[in-house]
PDB file of N, CA and C in Angstrom:
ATOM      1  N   UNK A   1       0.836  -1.179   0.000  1.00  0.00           N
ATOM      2  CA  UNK A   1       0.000   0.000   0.000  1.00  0.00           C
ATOM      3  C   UNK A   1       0.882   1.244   0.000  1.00  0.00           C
ATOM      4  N   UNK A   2       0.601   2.275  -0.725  1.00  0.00           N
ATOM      5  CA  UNK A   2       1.348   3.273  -0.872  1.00  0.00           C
ATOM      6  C   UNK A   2       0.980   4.735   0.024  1.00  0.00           C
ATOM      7  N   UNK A   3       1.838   4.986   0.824  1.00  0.00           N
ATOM      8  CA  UNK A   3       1.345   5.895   1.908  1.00  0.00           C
ATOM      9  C   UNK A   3       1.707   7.363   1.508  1.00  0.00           C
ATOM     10  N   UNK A   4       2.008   7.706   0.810  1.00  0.00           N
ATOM     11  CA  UNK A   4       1.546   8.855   0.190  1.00  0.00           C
ATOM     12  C   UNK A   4       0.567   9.576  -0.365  1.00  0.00           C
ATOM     13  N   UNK A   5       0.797  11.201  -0.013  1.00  0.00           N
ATOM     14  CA  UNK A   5      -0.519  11.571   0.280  1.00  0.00           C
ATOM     15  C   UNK A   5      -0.616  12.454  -1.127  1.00  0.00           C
ATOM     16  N   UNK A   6      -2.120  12.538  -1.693  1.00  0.00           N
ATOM     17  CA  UNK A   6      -2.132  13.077  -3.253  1.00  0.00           C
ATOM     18  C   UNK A   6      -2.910  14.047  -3.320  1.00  0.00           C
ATOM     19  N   UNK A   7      -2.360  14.842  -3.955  1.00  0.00           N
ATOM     20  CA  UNK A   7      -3.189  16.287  -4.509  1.00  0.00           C
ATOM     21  C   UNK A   7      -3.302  16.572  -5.443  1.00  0.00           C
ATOM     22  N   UNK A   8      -4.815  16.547  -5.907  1.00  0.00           N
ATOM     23  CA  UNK A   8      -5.225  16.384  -7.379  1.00  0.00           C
ATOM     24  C   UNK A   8      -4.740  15.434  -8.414  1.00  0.00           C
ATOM     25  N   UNK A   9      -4.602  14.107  -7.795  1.00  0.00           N
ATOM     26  CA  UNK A   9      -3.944  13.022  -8.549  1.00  0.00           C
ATOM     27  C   UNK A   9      -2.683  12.734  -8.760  1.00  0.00           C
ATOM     28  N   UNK A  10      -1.735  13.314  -7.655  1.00  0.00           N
ATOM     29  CA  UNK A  10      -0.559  13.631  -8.444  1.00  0.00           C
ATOM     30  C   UNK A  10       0.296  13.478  -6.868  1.00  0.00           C
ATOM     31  N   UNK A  11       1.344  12.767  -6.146  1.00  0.00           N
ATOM     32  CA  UNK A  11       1.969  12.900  -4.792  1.00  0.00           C
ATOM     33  C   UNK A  11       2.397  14.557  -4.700  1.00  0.00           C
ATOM     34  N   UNK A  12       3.021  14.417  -3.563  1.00  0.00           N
ATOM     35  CA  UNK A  12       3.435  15.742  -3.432  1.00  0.00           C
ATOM     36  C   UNK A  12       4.799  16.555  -3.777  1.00  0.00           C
ATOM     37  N   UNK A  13       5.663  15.963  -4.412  1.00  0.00           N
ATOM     38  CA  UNK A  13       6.883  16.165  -4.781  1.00  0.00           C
ATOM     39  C   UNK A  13       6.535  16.557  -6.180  1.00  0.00           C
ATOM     40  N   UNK A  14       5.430  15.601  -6.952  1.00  0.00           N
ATOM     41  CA  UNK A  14       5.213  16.017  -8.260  1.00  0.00           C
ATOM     42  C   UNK A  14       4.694  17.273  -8.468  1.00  0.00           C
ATOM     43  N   UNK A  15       3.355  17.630  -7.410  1.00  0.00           N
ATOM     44  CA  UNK A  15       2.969  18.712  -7.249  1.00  0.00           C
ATOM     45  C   UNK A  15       3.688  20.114  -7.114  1.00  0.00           C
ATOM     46  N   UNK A  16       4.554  19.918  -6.047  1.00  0.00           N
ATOM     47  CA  UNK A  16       5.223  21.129  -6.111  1.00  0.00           C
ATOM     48  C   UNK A  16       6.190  21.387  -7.050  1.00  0.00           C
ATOM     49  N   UNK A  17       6.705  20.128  -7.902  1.00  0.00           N
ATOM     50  CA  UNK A  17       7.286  20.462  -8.936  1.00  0.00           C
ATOM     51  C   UNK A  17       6.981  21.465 -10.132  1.00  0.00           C
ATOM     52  N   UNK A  18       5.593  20.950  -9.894  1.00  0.00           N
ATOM     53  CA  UNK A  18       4.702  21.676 -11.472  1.00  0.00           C
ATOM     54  C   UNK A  18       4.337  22.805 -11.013  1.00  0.00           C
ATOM     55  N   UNK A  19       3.846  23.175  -9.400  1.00  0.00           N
ATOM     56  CA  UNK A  19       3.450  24.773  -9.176  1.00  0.00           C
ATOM     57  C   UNK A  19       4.524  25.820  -9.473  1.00  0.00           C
ATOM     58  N   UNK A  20       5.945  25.032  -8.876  1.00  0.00           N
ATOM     59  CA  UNK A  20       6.804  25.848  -8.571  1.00  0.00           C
ATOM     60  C   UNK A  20       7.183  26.345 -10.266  1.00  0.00           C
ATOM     61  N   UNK A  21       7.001  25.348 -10.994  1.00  0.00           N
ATOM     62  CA  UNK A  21       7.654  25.948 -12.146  1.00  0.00           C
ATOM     63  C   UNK A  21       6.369  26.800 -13.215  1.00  0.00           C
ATOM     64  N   UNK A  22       5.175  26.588 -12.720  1.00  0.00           N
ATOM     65  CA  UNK A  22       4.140  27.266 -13.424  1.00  0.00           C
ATOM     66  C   UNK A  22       4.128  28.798 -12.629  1.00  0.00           C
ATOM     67  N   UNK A  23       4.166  28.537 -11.373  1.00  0.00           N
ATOM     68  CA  UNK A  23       4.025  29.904 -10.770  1.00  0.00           C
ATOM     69  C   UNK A  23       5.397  30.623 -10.951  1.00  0.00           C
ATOM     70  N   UNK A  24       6.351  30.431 -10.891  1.00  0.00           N
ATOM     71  CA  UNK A  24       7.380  31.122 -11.207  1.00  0.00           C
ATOM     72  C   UNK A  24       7.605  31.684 -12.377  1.00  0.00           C
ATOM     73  N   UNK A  25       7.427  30.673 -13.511  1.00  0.00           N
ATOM     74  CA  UNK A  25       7.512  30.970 -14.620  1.00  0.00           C
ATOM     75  C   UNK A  25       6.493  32.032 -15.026  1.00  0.00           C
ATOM     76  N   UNK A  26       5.428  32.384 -14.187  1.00  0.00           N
ATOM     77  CA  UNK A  26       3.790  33.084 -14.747  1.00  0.00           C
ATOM     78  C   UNK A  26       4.582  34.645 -13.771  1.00  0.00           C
ATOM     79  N   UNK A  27       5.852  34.444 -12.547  1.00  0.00           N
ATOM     80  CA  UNK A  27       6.277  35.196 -12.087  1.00  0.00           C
ATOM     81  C   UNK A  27       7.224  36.323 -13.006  1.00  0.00           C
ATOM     82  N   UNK A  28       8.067  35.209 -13.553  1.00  0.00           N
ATOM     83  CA  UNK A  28       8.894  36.117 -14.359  1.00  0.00           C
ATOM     84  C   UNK A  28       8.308  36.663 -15.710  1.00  0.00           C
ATOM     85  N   UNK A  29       7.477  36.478 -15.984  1.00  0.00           N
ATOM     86  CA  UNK A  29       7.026  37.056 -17.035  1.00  0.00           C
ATOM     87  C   UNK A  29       6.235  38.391 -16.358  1.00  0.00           C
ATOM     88  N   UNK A  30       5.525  38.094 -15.314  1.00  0.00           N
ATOM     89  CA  UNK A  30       5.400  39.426 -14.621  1.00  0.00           C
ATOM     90  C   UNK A  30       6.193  40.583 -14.260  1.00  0.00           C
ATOM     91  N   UNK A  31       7.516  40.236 -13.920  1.00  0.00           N
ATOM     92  CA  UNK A  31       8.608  40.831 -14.009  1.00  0.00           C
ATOM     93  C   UNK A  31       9.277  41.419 -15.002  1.00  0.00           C
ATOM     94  N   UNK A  32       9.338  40.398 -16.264  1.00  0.00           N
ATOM     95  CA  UNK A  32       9.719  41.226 -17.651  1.00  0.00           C
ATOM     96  C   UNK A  32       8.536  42.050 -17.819  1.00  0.00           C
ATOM     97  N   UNK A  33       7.320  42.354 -17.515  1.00  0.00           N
ATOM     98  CA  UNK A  33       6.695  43.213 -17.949  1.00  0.00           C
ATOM     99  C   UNK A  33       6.644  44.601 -17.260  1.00  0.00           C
ATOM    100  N   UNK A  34       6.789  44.270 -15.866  1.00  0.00           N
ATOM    101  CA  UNK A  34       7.392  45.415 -14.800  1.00  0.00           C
ATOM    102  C   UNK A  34       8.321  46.136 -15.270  1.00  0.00           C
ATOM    103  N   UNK A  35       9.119  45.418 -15.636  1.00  0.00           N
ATOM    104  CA  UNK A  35      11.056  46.155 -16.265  1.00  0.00           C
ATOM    105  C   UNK A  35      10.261  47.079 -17.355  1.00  0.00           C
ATOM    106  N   UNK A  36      10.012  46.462 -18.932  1.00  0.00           N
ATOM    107  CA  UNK A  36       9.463  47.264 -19.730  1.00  0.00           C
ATOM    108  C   UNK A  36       8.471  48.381 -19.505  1.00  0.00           C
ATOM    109  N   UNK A  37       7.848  48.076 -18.361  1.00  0.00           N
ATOM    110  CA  UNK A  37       6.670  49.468 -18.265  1.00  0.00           C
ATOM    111  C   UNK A  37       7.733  50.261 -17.727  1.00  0.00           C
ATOM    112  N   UNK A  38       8.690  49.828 -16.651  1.00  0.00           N
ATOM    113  CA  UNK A  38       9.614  51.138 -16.420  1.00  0.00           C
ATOM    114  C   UNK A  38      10.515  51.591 -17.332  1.00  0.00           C
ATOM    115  N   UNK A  39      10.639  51.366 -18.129  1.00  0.00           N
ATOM    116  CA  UNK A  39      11.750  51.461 -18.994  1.00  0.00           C
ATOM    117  C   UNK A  39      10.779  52.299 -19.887  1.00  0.00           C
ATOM    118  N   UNK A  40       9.854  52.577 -20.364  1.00  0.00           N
ATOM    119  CA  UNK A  40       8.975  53.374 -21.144  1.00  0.00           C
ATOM    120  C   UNK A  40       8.635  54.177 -20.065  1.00  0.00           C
ATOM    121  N   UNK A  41       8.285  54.028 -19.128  1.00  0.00           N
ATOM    122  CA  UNK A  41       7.503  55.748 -18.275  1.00  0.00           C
ATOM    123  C   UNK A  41       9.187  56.287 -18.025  1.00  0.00           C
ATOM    124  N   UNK A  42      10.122  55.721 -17.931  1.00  0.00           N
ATOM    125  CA  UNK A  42      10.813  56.206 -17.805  1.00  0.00           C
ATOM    126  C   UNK A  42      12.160  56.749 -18.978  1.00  0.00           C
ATOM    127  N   UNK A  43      11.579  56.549 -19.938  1.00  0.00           N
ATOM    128  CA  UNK A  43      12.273  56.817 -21.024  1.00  0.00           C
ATOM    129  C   UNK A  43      13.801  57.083 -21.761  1.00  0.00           C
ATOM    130  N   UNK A  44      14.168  55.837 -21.352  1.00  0.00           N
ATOM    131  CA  UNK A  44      14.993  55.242 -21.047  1.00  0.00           C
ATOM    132  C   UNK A  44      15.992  54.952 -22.607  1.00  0.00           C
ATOM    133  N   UNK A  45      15.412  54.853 -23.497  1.00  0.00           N
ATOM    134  CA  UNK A  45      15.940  54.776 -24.739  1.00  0.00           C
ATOM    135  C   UNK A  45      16.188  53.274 -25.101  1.00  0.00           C
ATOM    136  N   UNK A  46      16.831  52.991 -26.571  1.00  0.00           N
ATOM    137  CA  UNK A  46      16.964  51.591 -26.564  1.00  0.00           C
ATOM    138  C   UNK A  46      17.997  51.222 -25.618  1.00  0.00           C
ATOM    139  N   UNK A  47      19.449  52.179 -25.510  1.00  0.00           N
ATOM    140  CA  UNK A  47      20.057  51.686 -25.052  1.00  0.00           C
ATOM    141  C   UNK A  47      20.177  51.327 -23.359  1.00  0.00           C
ATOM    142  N   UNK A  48      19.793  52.190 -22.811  1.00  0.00           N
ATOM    143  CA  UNK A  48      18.769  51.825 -21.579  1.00  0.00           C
ATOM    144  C   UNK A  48      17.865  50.951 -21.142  1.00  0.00           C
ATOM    145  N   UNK A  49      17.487  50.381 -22.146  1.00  0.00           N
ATOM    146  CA  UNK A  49      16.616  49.491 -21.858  1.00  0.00           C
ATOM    147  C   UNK A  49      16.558  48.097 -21.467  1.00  0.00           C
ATOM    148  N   UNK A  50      17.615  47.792 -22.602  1.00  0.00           N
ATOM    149  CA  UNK A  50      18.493  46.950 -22.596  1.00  0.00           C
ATOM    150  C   UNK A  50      19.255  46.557 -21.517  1.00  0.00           C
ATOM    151  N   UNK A  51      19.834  48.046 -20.928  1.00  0.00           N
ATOM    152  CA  UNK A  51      20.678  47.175 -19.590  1.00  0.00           C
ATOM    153  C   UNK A  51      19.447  47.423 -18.187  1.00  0.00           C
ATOM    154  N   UNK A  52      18.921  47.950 -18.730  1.00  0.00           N
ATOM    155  CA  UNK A  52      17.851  47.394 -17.603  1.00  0.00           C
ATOM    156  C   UNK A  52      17.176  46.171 -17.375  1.00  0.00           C
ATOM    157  N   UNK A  53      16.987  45.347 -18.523  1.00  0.00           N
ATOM    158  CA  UNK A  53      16.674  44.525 -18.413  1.00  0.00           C
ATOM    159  C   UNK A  53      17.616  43.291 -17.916  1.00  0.00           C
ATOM    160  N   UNK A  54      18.855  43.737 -18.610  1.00  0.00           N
ATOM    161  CA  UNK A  54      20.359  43.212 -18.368  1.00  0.00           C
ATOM    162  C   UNK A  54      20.607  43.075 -16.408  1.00  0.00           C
ATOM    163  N   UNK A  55      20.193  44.038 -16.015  1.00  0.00           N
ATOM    164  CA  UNK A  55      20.501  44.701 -14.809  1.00  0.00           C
ATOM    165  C   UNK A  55      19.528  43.862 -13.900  1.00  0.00           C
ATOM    166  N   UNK A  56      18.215  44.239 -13.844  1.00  0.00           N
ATOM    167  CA  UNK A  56      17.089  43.793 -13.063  1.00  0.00           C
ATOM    168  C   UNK A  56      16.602  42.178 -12.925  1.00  0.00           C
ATOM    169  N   UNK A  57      16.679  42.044 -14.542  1.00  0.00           N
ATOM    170  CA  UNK A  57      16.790  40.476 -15.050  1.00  0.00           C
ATOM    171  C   UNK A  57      17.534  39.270 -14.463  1.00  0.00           C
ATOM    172  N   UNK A  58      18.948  39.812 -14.045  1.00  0.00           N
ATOM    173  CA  UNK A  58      19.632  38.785 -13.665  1.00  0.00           C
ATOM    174  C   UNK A  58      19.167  37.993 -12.831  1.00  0.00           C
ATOM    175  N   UNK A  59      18.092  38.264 -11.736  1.00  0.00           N
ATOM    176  CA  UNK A  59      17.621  37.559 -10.916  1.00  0.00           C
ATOM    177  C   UNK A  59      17.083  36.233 -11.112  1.00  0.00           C
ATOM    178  N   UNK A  60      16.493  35.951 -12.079  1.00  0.00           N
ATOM    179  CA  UNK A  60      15.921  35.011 -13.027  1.00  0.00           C
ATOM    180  C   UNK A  60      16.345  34.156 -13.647  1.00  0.00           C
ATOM    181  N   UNK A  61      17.608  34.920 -13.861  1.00  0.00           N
ATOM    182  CA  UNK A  61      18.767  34.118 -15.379  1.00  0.00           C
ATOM    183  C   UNK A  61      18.889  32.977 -14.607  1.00  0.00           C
ATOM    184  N   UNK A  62      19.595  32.928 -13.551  1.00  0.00           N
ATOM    185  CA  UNK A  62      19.957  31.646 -12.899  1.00  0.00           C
ATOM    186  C   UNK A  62      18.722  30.620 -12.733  1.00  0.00           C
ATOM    187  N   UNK A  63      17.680  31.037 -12.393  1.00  0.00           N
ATOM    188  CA  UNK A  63      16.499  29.896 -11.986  1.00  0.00           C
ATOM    189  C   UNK A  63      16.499  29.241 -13.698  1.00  0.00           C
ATOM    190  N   UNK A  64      16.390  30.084 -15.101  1.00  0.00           N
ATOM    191  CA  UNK A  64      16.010  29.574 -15.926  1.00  0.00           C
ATOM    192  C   UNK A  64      17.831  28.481 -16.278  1.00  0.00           C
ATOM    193  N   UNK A  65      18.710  29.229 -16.410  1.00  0.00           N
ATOM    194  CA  UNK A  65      19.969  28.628 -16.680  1.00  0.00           C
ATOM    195  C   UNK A  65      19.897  27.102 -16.008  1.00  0.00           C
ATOM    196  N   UNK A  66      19.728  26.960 -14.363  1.00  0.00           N
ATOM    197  CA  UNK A  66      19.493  26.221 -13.638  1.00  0.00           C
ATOM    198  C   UNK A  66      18.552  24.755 -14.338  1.00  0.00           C
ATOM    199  N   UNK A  67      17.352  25.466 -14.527  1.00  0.00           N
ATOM    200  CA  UNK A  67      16.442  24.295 -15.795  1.00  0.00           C
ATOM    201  C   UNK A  67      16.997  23.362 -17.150  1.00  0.00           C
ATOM    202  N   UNK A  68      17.904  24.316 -17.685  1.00  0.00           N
ATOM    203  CA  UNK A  68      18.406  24.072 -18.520  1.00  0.00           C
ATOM    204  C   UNK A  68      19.465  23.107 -18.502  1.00  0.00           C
ATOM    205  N   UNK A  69      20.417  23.387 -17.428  1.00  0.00           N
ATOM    206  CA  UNK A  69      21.384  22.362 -17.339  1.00  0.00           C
ATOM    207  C   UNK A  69      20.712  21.457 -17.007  1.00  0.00           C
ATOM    208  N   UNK A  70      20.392  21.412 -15.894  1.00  0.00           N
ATOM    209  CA  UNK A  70      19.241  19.960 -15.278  1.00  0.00           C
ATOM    210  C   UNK A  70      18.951  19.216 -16.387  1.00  0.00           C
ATOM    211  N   UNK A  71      18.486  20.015 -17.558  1.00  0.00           N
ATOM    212  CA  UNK A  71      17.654  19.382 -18.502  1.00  0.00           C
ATOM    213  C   UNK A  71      18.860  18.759 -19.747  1.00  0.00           C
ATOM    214  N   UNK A  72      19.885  19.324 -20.040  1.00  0.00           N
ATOM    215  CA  UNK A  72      20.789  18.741 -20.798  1.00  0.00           C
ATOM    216  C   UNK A  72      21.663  17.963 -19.688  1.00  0.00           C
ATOM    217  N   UNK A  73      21.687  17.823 -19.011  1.00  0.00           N
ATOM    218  CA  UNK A  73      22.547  16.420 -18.400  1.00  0.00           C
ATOM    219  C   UNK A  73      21.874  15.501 -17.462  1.00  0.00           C
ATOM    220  N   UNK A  74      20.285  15.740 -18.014  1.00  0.00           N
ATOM    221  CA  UNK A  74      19.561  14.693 -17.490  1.00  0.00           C
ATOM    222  C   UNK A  74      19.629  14.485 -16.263  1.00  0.00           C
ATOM    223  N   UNK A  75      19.473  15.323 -15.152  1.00  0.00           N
ATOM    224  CA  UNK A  75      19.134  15.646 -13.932  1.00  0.00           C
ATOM    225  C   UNK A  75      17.761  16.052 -13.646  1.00  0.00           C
ATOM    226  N   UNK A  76      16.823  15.492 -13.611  1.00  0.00           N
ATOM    227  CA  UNK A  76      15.728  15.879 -13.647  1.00  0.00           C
ATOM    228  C   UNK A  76      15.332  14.863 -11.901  1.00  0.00           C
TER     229      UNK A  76
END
């Protein structure tokens, strides 16, 4: 008998797998859109913009970089 406990069909390791990467992912896109609205009220130019995004962005780079390796050396 399997004593694990399920949420919405699914144990709980799987679960938080899929929130963490749906909600995060639904996060950073919230974020790239934050950057761009400031970067226009604040008028910022192309070249400005750019390292703003460069700048603010980095926070992210790693969670997505992070996926990626996982995912090419089959660490999942």
């Amino acid at each position: 008998m399997d004593n694990e406990v399920l949420i919405f069909g699914l144990t709980i390791a799987e679960f938080e797998k899929i929130s963490l990467t749906v909600c995060f992912s639904a996060l950073i896109i919230y974020m790239l859109f934050i950057i761009g609205n400031l970067a226009r009220e604040s008028k910022a130019g192309k070249y400005g913009t750019v390292w703003m995004f460069l700048a603010l962005g980095l926070g992210f780079i790693g969670f997505v970089a992070k996926a990626l390796i996982q995912k090419f050396m089959g660490i999942e």
